[in-house]
C-alpha atoms as a PDB file:
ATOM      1  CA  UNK A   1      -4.662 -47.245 -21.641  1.00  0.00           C
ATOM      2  CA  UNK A   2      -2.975 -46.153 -18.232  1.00  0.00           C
ATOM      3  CA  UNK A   3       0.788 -46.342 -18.494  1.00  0.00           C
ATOM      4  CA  UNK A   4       2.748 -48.494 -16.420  1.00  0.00           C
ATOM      5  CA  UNK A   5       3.889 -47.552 -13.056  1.00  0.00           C
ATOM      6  CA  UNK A   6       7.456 -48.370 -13.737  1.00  0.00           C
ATOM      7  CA  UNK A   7       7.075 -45.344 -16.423  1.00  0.00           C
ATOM      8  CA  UNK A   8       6.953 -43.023 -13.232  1.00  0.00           C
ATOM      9  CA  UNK A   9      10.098 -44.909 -11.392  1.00  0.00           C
ATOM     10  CA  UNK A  10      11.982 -44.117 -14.854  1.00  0.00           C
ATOM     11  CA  UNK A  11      11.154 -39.964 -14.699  1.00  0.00           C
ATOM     12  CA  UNK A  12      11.785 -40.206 -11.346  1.00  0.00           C
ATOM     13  CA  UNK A  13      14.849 -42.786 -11.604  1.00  0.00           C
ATOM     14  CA  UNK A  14      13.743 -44.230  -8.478  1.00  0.00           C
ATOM     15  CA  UNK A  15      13.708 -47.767  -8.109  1.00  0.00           C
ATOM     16  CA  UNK A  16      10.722 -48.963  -5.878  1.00  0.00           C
ATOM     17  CA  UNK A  17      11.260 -51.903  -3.303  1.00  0.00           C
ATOM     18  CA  UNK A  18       7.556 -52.025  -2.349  1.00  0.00           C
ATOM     19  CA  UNK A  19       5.625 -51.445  -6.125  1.00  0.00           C
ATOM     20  CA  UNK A  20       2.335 -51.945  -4.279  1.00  0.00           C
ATOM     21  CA  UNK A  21       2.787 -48.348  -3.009  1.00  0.00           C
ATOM     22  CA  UNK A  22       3.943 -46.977  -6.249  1.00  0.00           C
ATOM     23  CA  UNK A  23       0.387 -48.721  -7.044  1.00  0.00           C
ATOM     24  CA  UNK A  24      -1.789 -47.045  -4.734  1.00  0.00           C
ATOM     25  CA  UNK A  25      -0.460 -43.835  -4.537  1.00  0.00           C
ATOM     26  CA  UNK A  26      -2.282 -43.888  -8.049  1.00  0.00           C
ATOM     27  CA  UNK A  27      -5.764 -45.335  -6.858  1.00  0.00           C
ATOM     28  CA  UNK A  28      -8.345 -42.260  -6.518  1.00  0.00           C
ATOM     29  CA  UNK A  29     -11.225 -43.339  -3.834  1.00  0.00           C
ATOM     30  CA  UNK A  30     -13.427 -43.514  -6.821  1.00  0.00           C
ATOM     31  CA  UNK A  31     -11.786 -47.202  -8.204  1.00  0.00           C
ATOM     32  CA  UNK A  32     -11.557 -48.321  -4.531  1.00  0.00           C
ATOM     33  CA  UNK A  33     -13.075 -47.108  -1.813  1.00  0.00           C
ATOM     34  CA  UNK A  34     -11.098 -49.341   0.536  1.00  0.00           C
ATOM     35  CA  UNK A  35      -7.348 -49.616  -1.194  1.00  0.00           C
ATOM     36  CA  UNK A  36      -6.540 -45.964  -2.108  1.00  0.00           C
ATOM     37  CA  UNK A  37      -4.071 -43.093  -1.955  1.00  0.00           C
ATOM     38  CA  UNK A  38      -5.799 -40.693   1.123  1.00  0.00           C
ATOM     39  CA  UNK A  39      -3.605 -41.966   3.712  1.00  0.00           C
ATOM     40  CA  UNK A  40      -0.379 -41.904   1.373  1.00  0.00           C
ATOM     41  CA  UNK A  41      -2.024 -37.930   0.530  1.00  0.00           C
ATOM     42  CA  UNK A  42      -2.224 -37.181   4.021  1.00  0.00           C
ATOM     43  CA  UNK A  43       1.320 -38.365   4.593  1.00  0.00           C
ATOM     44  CA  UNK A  44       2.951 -36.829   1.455  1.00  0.00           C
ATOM     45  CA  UNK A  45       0.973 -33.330   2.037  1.00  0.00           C
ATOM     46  CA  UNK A  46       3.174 -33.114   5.399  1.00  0.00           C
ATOM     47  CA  UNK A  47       6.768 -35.093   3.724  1.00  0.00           C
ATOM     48  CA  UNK A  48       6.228 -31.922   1.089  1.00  0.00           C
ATOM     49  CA  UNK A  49       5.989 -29.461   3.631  1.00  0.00           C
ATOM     50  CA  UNK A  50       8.983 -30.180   5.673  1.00  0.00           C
ATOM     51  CA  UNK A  51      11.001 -30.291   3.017  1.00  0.00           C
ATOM     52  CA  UNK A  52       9.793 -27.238   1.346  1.00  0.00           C
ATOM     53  CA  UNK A  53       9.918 -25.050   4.086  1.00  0.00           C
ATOM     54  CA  UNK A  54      13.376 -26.432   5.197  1.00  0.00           C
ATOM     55  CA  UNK A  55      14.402 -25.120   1.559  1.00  0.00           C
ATOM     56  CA  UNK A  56      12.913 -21.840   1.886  1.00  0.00           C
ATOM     57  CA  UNK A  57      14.677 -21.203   5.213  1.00  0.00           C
ATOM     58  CA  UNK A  58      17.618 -21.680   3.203  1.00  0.00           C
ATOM     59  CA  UNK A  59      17.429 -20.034   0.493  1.00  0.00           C
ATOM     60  CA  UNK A  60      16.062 -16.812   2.106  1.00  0.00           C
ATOM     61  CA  UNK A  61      17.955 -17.071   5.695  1.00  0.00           C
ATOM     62  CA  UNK A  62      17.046 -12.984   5.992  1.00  0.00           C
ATOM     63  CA  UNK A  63      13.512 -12.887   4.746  1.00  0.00           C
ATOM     64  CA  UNK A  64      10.544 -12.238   7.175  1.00  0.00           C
ATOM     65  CA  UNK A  65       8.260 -14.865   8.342  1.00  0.00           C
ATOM     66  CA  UNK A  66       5.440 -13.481   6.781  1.00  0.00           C
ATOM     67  CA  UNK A  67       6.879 -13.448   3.579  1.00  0.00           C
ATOM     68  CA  UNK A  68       8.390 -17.045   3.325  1.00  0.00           C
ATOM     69  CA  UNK A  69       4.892 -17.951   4.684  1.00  0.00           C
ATOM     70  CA  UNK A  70       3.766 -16.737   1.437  1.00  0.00           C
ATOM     71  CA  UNK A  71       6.334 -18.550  -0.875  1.00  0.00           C
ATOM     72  CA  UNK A  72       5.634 -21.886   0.926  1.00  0.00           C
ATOM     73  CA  UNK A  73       1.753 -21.097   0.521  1.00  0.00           C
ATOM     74  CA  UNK A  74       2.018 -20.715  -2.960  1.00  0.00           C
ATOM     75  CA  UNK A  75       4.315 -23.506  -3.194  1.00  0.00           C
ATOM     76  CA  UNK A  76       2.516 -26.353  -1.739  1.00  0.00           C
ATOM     77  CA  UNK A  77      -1.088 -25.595  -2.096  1.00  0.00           C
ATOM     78  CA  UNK A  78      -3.614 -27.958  -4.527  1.00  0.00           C
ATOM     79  CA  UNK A  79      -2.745 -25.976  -7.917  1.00  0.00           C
ATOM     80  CA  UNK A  80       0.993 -26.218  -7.581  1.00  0.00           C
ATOM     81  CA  UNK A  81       0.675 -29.803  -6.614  1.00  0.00           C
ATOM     82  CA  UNK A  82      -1.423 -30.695  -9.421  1.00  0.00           C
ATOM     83  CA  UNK A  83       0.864 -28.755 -11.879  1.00  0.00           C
ATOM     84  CA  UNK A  84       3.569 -31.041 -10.484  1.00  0.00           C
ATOM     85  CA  UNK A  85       1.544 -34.195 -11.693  1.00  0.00           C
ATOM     86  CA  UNK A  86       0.704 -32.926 -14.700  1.00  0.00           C
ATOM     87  CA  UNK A  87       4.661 -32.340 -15.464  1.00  0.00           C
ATOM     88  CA  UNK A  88       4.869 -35.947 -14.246  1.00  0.00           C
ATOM     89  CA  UNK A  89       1.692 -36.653 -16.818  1.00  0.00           C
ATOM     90  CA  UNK A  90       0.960 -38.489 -13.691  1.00  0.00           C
ATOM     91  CA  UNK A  91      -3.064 -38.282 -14.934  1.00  0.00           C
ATOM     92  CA  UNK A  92      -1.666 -41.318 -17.198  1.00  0.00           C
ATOM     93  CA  UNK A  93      -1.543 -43.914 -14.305  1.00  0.00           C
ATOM     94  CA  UNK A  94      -4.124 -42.836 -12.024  1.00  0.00           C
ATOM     95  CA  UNK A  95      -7.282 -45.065 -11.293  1.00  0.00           C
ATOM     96  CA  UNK A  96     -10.644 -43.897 -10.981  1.00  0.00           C
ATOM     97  CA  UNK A  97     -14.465 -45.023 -10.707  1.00  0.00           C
ATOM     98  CA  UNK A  98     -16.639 -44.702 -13.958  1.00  0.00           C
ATOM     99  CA  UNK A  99     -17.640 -41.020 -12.882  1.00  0.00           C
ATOM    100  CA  UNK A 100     -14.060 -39.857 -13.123  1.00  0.00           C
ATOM    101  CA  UNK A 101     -13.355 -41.698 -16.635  1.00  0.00           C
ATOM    102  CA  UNK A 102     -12.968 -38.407 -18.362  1.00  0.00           C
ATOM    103  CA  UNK A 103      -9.558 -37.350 -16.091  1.00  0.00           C
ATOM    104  CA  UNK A 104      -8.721 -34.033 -17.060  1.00  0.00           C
ATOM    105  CA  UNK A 105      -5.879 -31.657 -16.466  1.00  0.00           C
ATOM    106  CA  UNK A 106      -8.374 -29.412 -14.606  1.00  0.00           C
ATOM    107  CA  UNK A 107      -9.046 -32.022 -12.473  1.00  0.00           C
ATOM    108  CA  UNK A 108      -6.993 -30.122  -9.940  1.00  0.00           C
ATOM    109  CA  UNK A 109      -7.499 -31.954  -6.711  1.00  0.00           C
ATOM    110  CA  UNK A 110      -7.386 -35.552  -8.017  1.00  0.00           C
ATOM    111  CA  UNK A 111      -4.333 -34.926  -9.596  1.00  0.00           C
ATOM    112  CA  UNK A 112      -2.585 -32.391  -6.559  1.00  0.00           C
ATOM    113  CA  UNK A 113      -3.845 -35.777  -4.512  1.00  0.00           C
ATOM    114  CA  UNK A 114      -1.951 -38.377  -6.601  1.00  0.00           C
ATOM    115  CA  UNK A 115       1.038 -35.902  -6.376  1.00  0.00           C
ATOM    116  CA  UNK A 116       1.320 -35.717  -2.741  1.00  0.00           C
ATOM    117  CA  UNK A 117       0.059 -39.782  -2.574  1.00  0.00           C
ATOM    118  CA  UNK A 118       3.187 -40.469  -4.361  1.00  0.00           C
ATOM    119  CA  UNK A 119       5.295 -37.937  -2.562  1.00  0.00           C
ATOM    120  CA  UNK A 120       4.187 -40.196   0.451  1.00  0.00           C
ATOM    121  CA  UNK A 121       4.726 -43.696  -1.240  1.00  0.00           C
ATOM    122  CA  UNK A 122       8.561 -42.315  -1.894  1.00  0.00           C
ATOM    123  CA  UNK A 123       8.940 -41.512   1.677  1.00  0.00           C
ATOM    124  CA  UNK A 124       7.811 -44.687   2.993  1.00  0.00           C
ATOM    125  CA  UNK A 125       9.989 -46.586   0.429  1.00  0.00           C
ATOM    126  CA  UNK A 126      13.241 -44.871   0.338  1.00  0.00           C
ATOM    127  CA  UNK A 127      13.208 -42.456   2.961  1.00  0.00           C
ATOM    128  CA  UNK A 128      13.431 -39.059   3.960  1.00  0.00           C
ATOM    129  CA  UNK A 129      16.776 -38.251   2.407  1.00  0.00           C
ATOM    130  CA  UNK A 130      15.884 -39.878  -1.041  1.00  0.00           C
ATOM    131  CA  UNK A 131      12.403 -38.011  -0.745  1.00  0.00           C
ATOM    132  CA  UNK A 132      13.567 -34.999  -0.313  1.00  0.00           C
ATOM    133  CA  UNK A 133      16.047 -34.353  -3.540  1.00  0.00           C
ATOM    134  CA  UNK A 134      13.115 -35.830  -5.157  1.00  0.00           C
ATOM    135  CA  UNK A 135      10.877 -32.745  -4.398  1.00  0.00           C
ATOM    136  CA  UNK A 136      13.336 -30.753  -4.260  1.00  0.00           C
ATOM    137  CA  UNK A 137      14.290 -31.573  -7.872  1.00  0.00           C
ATOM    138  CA  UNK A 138      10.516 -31.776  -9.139  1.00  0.00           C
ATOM    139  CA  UNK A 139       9.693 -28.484  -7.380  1.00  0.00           C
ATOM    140  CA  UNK A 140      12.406 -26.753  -9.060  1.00  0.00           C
ATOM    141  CA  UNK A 141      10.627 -24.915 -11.375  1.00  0.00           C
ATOM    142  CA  UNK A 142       8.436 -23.914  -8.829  1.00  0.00           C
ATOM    143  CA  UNK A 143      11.049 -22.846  -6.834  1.00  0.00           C
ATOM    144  CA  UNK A 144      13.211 -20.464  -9.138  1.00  0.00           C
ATOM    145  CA  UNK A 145       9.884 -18.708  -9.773  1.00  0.00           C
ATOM    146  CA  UNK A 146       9.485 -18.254  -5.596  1.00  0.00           C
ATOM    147  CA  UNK A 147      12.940 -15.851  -5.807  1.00  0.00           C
ATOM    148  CA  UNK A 148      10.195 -13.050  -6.911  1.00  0.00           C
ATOM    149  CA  UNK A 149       9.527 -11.009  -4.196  1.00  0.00           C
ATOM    150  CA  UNK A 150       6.087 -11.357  -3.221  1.00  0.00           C
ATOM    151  CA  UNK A 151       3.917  -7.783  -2.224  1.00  0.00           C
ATOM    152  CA  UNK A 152       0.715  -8.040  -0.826  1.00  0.00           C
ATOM    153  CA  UNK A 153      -2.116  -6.020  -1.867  1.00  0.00           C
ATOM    154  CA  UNK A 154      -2.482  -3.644   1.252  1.00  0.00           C
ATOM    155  CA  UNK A 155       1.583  -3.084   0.923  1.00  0.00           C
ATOM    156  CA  UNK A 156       1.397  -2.341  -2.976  1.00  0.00           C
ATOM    157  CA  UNK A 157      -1.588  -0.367  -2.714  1.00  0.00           C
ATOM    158  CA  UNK A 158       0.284   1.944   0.528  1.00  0.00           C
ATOM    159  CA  UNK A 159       3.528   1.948  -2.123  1.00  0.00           C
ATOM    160  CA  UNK A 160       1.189   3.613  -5.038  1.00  0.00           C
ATOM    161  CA  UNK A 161      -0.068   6.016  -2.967  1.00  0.00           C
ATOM    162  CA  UNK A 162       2.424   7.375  -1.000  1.00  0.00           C
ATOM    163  CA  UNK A 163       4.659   7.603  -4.207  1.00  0.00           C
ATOM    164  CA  UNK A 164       1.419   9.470  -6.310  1.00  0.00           C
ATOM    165  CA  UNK A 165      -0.118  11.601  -3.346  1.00  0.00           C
ATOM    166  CA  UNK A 166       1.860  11.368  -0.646  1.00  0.00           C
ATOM    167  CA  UNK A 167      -0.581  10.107   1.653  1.00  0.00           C
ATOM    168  CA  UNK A 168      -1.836   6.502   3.204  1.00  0.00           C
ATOM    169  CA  UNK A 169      -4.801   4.760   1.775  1.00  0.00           C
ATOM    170  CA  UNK A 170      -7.907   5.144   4.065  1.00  0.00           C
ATOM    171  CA  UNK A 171      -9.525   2.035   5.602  1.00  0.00           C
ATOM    172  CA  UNK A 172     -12.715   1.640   7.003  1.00  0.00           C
ATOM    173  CA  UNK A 173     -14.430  -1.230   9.048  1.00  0.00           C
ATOM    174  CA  UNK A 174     -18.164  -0.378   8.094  1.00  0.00           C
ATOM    175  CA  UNK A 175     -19.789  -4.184   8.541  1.00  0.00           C
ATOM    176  CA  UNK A 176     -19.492  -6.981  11.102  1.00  0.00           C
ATOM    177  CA  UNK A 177     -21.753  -9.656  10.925  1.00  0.00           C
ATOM    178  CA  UNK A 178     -22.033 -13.355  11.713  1.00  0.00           C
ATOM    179  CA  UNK A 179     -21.431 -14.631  15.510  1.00  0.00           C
ATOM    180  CA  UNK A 180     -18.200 -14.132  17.221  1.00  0.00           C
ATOM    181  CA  UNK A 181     -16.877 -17.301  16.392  1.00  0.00           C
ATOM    182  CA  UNK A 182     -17.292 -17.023  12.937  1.00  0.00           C
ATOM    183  CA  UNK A 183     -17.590 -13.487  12.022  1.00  0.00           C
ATOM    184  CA  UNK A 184     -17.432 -11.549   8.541  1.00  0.00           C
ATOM    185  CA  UNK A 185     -16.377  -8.091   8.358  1.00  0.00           C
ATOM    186  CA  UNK A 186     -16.410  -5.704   5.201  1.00  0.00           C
ATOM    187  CA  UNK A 187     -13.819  -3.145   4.673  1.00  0.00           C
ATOM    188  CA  UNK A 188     -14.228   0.024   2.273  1.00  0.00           C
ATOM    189  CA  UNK A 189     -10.385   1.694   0.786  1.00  0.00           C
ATOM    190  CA  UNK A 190     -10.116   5.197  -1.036  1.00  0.00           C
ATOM    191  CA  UNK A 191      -7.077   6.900  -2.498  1.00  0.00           C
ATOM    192  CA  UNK A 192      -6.952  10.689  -3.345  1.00  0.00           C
ATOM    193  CA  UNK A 193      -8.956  10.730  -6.304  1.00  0.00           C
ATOM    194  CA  UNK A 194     -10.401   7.341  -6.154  1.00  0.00           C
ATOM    195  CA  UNK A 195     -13.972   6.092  -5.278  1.00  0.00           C
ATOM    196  CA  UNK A 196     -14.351   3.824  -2.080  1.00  0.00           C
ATOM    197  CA  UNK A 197     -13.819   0.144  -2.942  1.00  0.00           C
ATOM    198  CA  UNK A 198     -15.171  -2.791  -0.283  1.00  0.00           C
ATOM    199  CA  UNK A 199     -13.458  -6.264   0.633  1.00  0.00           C
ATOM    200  CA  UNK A 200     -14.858  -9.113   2.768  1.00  0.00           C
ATOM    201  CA  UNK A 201     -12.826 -11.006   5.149  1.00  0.00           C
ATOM    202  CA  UNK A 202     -13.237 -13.387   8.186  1.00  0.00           C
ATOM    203  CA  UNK A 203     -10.703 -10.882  10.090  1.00  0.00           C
ATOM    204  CA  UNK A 204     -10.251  -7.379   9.855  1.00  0.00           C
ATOM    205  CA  UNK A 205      -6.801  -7.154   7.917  1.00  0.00           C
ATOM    206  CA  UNK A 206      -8.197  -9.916   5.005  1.00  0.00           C
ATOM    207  CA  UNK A 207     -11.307  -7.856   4.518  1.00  0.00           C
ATOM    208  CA  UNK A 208      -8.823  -4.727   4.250  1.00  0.00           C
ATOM    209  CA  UNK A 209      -7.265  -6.943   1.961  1.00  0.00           C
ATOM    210  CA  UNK A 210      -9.725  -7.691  -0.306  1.00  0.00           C
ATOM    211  CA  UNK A 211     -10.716  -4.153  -0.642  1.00  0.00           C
ATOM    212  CA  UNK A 212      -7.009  -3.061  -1.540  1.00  0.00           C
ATOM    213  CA  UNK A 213      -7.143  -5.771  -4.256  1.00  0.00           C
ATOM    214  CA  UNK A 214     -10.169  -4.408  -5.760  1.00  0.00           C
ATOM    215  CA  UNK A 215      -8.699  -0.579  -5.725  1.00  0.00           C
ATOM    216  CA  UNK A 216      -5.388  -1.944  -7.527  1.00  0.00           C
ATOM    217  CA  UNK A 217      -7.751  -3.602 -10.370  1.00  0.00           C
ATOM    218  CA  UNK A 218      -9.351  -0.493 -11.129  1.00  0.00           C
ATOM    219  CA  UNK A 219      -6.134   1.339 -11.145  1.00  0.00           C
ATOM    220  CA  UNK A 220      -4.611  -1.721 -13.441  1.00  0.00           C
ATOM    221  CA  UNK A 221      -2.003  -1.969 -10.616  1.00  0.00           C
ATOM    222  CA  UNK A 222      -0.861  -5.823 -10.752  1.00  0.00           C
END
Protein backbone atom coordinates (compact mmCIF):
# COMPACT_ATOMS: atom_id res chain seq x y z
CA UNK A 1 0.00 0.00 0.00
CA UNK A 2 1.47 3.56 -0.90
CA UNK A 3 1.99 5.61 2.24
CA UNK A 4 0.29 8.71 2.80
CA UNK A 5 1.52 11.93 1.53
CA UNK A 6 1.37 13.61 4.84
CA UNK A 7 4.20 10.85 5.77
CA UNK A 8 6.53 13.00 3.42
CA UNK A 9 5.32 16.58 5.02
CA UNK A 10 6.36 14.84 8.49
CA UNK A 11 10.29 13.92 7.19
CA UNK A 12 10.25 16.99 5.68
CA UNK A 13 8.29 18.95 8.58
CA UNK A 14 6.74 20.96 6.02
CA UNK A 15 3.27 21.71 6.24
CA UNK A 16 1.59 21.87 2.71
CA UNK A 17 -1.13 24.62 1.96
CA UNK A 18 -1.93 23.20 -1.50
CA UNK A 19 -1.81 18.98 -0.80
CA UNK A 20 -2.87 18.56 -4.43
CA UNK A 21 0.77 19.36 -5.33
CA UNK A 22 2.26 17.29 -2.64
CA UNK A 23 -0.14 14.78 -4.71
CA UNK A 24 1.15 15.10 -8.04
CA UNK A 25 4.56 15.62 -7.55
CA UNK A 26 4.08 11.76 -6.84
CA UNK A 27 2.03 10.83 -10.10
CA UNK A 28 4.57 9.16 -12.74
CA UNK A 29 3.04 9.73 -16.48
CA UNK A 30 2.38 6.08 -16.36
CA UNK A 31 -0.97 6.44 -13.74
CA UNK A 32 -1.93 9.65 -15.64
CA UNK A 33 -0.96 10.74 -18.65
CA UNK A 34 -2.72 14.08 -18.22
CA UNK A 35 -2.33 14.96 -14.20
CA UNK A 36 1.38 14.23 -13.50
CA UNK A 37 4.67 15.43 -12.05
CA UNK A 38 6.78 16.53 -15.59
CA UNK A 39 6.00 20.06 -15.28
CA UNK A 40 6.61 20.11 -11.34
CA UNK A 41 10.19 17.93 -12.65
CA UNK A 42 10.97 20.49 -15.03
CA UNK A 43 10.49 23.20 -12.44
CA UNK A 44 12.22 21.47 -9.46
CA UNK A 45 15.30 20.29 -11.84
CA UNK A 46 16.01 24.24 -12.18
CA UNK A 47 14.70 25.30 -8.09
CA UNK A 48 17.65 22.47 -7.34
CA UNK A 49 20.08 24.02 -9.40
CA UNK A 50 19.99 27.51 -8.20
CA UNK A 51 20.19 26.61 -4.99
CA UNK A 52 22.92 24.16 -5.33
CA UNK A 53 25.16 26.12 -7.19
CA UNK A 54 24.48 29.24 -4.97
CA UNK A 55 25.87 26.78 -2.14
CA UNK A 56 28.82 25.72 -3.94
CA UNK A 57 29.86 29.32 -4.67
CA UNK A 58 29.90 29.53 -1.08
CA UNK A 59 31.41 27.05 0.20
CA UNK A 60 34.36 27.09 -2.29
CA UNK A 61 34.55 31.10 -2.95
CA UNK A 62 38.40 30.25 -4.39
CA UNK A 63 37.80 27.15 -6.42
CA UNK A 64 37.94 27.24 -10.30
CA UNK A 65 34.96 27.16 -12.45
CA UNK A 66 35.75 24.06 -13.89
CA UNK A 67 35.97 22.37 -10.83
CA UNK A 68 32.72 23.54 -9.00
CA UNK A 69 31.20 22.67 -12.45
CA UNK A 70 32.10 19.26 -11.52
CA UNK A 71 30.75 19.19 -7.86
CA UNK A 72 27.39 20.65 -9.05
CA UNK A 73 27.42 17.92 -11.95
CA UNK A 74 27.76 15.26 -9.68
CA UNK A 75 25.45 16.81 -7.37
CA UNK A 76 22.35 17.28 -9.28
CA UNK A 77 22.41 14.76 -11.98
CA UNK A 78 19.55 11.64 -12.17
CA UNK A 79 21.58 9.20 -9.70
CA UNK A 80 22.05 11.72 -6.94
CA UNK A 81 18.50 12.78 -7.29
CA UNK A 82 17.16 9.42 -7.11
CA UNK A 83 19.43 8.57 -4.09
CA UNK A 84 17.73 11.58 -2.51
CA UNK A 85 14.22 9.84 -2.94
CA UNK A 86 15.24 6.79 -1.94
CA UNK A 87 16.54 8.45 1.54
CA UNK A 88 13.06 10.02 1.45
CA UNK A 89 11.71 6.19 0.62
CA UNK A 90 9.85 8.48 -1.60
CA UNK A 91 9.26 5.08 -4.03
CA UNK A 92 6.49 4.52 -1.15
CA UNK A 93 4.04 7.23 -2.46
CA UNK A 94 4.67 7.37 -6.01
CA UNK A 95 1.90 6.38 -8.63
CA UNK A 96 2.43 4.47 -11.61
CA UNK A 97 0.61 2.58 -14.61
CA UNK A 98 0.44 -1.34 -14.39
CA UNK A 99 3.89 -1.57 -16.32
CA UNK A 100 5.70 0.21 -13.53
CA UNK A 101 3.94 -1.92 -10.59
CA UNK A 102 7.20 -3.50 -9.69
CA UNK A 103 8.93 0.19 -8.54
CA UNK A 104 12.32 -0.53 -7.74
CA UNK A 105 15.20 1.31 -6.19
CA UNK A 106 16.99 1.01 -9.58
CA UNK A 107 14.35 2.65 -11.05
CA UNK A 108 16.66 5.63 -11.24
CA UNK A 109 14.85 8.14 -13.34
CA UNK A 110 11.30 7.65 -11.98
CA UNK A 111 12.45 8.12 -8.71
CA UNK A 112 15.34 11.23 -9.53
CA UNK A 113 11.83 12.56 -11.30
CA UNK A 114 9.59 12.37 -8.20
CA UNK A 115 12.58 13.99 -6.33
CA UNK A 116 12.91 17.02 -8.34
CA UNK A 117 8.68 16.95 -8.88
CA UNK A 118 8.55 17.47 -5.26
CA UNK A 119 11.48 19.82 -5.04
CA UNK A 120 9.13 21.85 -7.43
CA UNK A 121 5.75 21.30 -5.51
CA UNK A 122 7.81 22.87 -2.30
CA UNK A 123 8.76 25.82 -4.28
CA UNK A 124 5.46 26.62 -5.53
CA UNK A 125 3.94 26.13 -2.02
CA UNK A 126 6.23 27.75 0.36
CA UNK A 127 8.66 29.50 -1.59
CA UNK A 128 12.06 29.97 -2.48
CA UNK A 129 13.45 30.61 0.98
CA UNK A 130 11.60 27.56 2.59
CA UNK A 131 12.78 25.48 -0.57
CA UNK A 132 15.97 26.11 -0.32
CA UNK A 133 16.99 24.94 3.49
CA UNK A 134 14.95 22.11 2.38
CA UNK A 135 17.58 20.98 -0.25
CA UNK A 136 20.00 22.28 1.32
CA UNK A 137 19.29 20.08 4.37
CA UNK A 138 18.35 16.87 2.21
CA UNK A 139 21.47 17.34 0.06
CA UNK A 140 23.64 17.38 2.97
CA UNK A 141 25.05 14.24 2.73
CA UNK A 142 25.68 14.83 -0.66
CA UNK A 143 27.27 17.82 0.03
CA UNK A 144 29.96 16.96 2.80
CA UNK A 145 31.04 14.25 0.34
CA UNK A 146 31.52 17.27 -2.57
CA UNK A 147 34.52 18.83 -0.06
CA UNK A 148 36.73 15.95 -1.91
CA UNK A 149 38.67 17.44 -4.36
CA UNK A 150 37.71 16.22 -7.60
CA UNK A 151 40.83 15.25 -10.39
CA UNK A 152 40.02 14.50 -13.71
CA UNK A 153 41.44 11.72 -15.56
CA UNK A 154 43.78 13.66 -18.06
CA UNK A 155 45.09 15.74 -14.76
CA UNK A 156 45.69 12.43 -12.63
CA UNK A 157 47.07 10.61 -15.40
CA UNK A 158 49.77 13.98 -16.21
CA UNK A 159 50.32 13.80 -12.06
CA UNK A 160 51.44 9.88 -12.35
CA UNK A 161 53.62 10.46 -14.91
CA UNK A 162 55.47 13.32 -14.34
CA UNK A 163 56.03 12.06 -10.67
CA UNK A 164 57.21 8.22 -12.18
CA UNK A 165 59.08 9.38 -15.47
CA UNK A 166 59.29 12.73 -15.53
CA UNK A 167 57.65 13.28 -18.67
CA UNK A 168 53.91 14.25 -20.11
CA UNK A 169 51.61 11.59 -21.33
CA UNK A 170 51.46 11.51 -25.20
CA UNK A 171 48.14 12.19 -26.99
CA UNK A 172 47.19 11.46 -30.28
CA UNK A 173 44.10 12.45 -32.48
CA UNK A 174 44.21 9.37 -34.94
CA UNK A 175 40.18 9.26 -35.97
CA UNK A 176 37.55 11.85 -36.92
CA UNK A 177 34.50 10.72 -38.22
CA UNK A 178 30.83 11.68 -38.42
CA UNK A 179 29.78 15.22 -40.08
CA UNK A 180 30.92 18.43 -38.66
CA UNK A 181 28.04 18.97 -36.69
CA UNK A 182 28.15 15.95 -34.95
CA UNK A 183 31.54 14.57 -35.11
CA UNK A 184 33.39 11.64 -33.13
CA UNK A 185 36.98 11.66 -32.66
CA UNK A 186 39.24 8.82 -31.09
CA UNK A 187 42.23 9.59 -29.09
CA UNK A 188 45.20 7.02 -28.38
CA UNK A 189 47.53 7.90 -24.69
CA UNK A 190 50.97 6.14 -23.84
CA UNK A 191 53.18 6.56 -20.80
CA UNK A 192 56.90 5.45 -20.70
CA UNK A 193 56.49 1.91 -20.48
CA UNK A 194 52.90 1.62 -21.25
CA UNK A 195 51.02 0.37 -24.41
CA UNK A 196 48.80 2.99 -26.34
CA UNK A 197 45.27 3.11 -24.91
CA UNK A 198 42.20 4.81 -27.18
CA UNK A 199 39.13 7.01 -25.93
CA UNK A 200 36.12 8.26 -27.94
CA UNK A 201 34.71 11.61 -27.54
CA UNK A 202 32.36 14.09 -29.38
CA UNK A 203 35.35 16.77 -28.89
CA UNK A 204 38.87 16.39 -28.87
CA UNK A 205 39.69 16.87 -25.02
CA UNK A 206 36.64 14.09 -23.97
CA UNK A 207 38.07 11.59 -26.39
CA UNK A 208 41.60 12.43 -24.70
CA UNK A 209 39.66 11.83 -21.80
CA UNK A 210 38.41 8.67 -22.24
CA UNK A 211 41.69 7.35 -23.29
CA UNK A 212 43.44 8.69 -19.99
CA UNK A 213 40.68 6.81 -18.08
CA UNK A 214 41.42 3.64 -19.72
CA UNK A 215 45.45 4.03 -19.11
CA UNK A 216 44.69 4.74 -15.24
CA UNK A 217 42.55 1.30 -15.14
CA UNK A 218 45.28 -0.66 -16.35
CA UNK A 219 47.68 0.99 -14.07
CA UNK A 220 44.91 0.48 -11.07
CA UNK A 221 45.23 4.30 -10.71
CA UNK A 222 41.65 5.38 -9.21
Amino acid sequence: MKQNVRQIEKTLKINFKNKNLLRISMIHKSFDKNNNNEKLEFLGDRVIALVISKKLLSLYPNEKEGIIDKRFASLVNKKTCAQVAIRLNLKASIKTGNSYKNLKSSDEKILSDACEALIGAIYLDQGFSVTEKCVLKIWNHFLEKSNVTIIDPKTKLQEHSLKKFKKLPSYIITKKVGPNHNPVFKALVNIPDSKKYSGYGKSKKIAEQNAAVQLLKDLNIN
